[in-house]
Protein backbone atom coordinates (compact mmCIF):
# COMPACT_ATOMS: atom_id res chain seq x y z
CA UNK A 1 -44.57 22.29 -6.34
CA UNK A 2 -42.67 25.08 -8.78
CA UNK A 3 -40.80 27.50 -7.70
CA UNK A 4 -39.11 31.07 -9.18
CA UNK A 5 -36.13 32.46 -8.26
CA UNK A 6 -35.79 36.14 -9.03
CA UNK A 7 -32.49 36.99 -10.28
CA UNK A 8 -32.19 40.98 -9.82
CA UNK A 9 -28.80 41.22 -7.80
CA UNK A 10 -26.16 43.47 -8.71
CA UNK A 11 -23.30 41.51 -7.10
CA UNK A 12 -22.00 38.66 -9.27
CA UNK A 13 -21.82 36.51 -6.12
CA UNK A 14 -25.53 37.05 -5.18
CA UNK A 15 -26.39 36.63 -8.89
CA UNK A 16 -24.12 33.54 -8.10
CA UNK A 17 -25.90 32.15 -5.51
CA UNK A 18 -29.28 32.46 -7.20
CA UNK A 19 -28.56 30.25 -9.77
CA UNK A 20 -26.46 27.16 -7.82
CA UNK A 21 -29.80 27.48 -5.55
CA UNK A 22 -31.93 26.61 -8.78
CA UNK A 23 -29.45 24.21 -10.00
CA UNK A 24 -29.19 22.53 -6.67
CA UNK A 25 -33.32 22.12 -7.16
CA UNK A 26 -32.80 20.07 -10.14
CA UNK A 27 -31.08 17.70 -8.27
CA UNK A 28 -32.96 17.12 -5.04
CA UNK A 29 -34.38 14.12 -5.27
CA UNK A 30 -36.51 14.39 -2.12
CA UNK A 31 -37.86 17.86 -3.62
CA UNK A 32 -41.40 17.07 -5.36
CA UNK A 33 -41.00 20.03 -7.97
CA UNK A 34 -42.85 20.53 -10.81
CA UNK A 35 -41.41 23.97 -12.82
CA UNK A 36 -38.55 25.68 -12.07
CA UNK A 37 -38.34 29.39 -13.22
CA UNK A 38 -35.67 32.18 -12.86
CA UNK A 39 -36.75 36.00 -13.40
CA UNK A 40 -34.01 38.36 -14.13
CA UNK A 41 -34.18 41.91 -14.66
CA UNK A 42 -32.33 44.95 -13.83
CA UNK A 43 -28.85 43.68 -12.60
CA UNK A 44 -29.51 40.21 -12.49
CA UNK A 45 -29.44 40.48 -16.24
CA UNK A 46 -25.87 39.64 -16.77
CA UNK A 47 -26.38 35.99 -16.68
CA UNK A 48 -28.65 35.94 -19.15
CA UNK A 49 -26.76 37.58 -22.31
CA UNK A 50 -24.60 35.62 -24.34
CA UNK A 51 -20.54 35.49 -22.92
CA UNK A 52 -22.29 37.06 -19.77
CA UNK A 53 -20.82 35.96 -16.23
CA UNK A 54 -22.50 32.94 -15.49
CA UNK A 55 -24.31 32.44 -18.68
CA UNK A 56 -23.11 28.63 -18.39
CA UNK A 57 -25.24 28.05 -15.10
CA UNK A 58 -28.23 29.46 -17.17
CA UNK A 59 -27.12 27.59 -20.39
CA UNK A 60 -27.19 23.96 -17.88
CA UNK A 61 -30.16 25.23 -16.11
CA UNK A 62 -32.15 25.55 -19.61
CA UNK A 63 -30.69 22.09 -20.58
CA UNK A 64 -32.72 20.96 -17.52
CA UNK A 65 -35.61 22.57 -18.60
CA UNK A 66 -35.73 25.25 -16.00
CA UNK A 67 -37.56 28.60 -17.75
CA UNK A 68 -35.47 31.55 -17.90
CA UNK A 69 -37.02 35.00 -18.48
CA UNK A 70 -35.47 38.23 -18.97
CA UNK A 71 -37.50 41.80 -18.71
CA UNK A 72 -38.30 43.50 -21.25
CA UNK A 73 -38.12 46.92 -19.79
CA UNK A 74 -34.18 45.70 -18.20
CA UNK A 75 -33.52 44.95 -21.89
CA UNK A 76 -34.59 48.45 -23.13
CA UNK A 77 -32.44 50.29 -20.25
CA UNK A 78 -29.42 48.21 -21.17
CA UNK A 79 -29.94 48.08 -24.76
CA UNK A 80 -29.87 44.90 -24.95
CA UNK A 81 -31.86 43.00 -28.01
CA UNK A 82 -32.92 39.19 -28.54
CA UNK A 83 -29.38 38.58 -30.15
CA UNK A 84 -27.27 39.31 -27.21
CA UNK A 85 -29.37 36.61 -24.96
CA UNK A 86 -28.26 33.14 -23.94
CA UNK A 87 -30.16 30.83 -26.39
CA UNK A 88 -33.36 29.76 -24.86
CA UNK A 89 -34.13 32.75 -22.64
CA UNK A 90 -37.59 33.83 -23.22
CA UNK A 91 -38.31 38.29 -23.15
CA UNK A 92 -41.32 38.68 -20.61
CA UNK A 93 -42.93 42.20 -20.97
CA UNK A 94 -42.26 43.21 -17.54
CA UNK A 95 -40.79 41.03 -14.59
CA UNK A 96 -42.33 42.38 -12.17
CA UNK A 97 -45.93 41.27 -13.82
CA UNK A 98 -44.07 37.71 -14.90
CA UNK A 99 -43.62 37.33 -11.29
CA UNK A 100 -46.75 38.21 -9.99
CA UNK A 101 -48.66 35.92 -12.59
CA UNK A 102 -45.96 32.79 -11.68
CA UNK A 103 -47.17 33.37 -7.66
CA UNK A 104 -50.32 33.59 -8.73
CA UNK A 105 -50.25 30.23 -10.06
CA UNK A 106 -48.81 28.68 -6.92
CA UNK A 107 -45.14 29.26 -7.64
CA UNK A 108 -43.05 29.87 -4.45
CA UNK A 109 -41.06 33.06 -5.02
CA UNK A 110 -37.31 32.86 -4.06
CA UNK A 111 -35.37 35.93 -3.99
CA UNK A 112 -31.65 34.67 -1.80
């Protein structure tokens, strides 16, 4: 199975949430998954740039070798450039198109 977790909440608790849910996916043993990505764009960017709150949890989910993607078009309205992103975090044109292509090759989409 893979799965992707969309990380688009303004809240730093909901932004939070969706990433102990991914990290608690690395651990389950009894979970058969495959690929584990995370999708963040408008305010579920945060995480994702360098210093940001909860760029750890991203930093140990990319140890894992869960993919993390950031928007291209969230970067451009928060002037935000390749610099200011957590090591590792891969720019995806649009995330609403990165998502769509990930269910479309049988990911299960997770938005908590």
């Amino acid at each position: 199975m893979k799965t992707v977790f969309h990380l688009v909440q303004a809240d730093e608790q909901g932004r939070e949430t969706t990433l102990t849910i991914a990290n608690n996916l690395t651990e389950d043993d009894q979970a058969d998954i495959e690929e584990i990505a995370v999708v963040a764009q408008a305010d579920g960017a945060e995480p994702v740039t360098t210093g940001g709150t909860g760029s750890e949890t991203v930093e140990t989910l990319l140890s894992k070798g869960v993919s993390v993607k950031i928007c291209s078009n969230t970067m451009d309205l928060k002037e935000l450039e390749e610099s200011d992103l957590v090591d590792g975090v891969e720019t995806v044109s649009s995330g609403g198109a990165e998502l769509t292509r990930l269910q479309a090759d049988d990911y299960a989409y997770i938005r908590p």
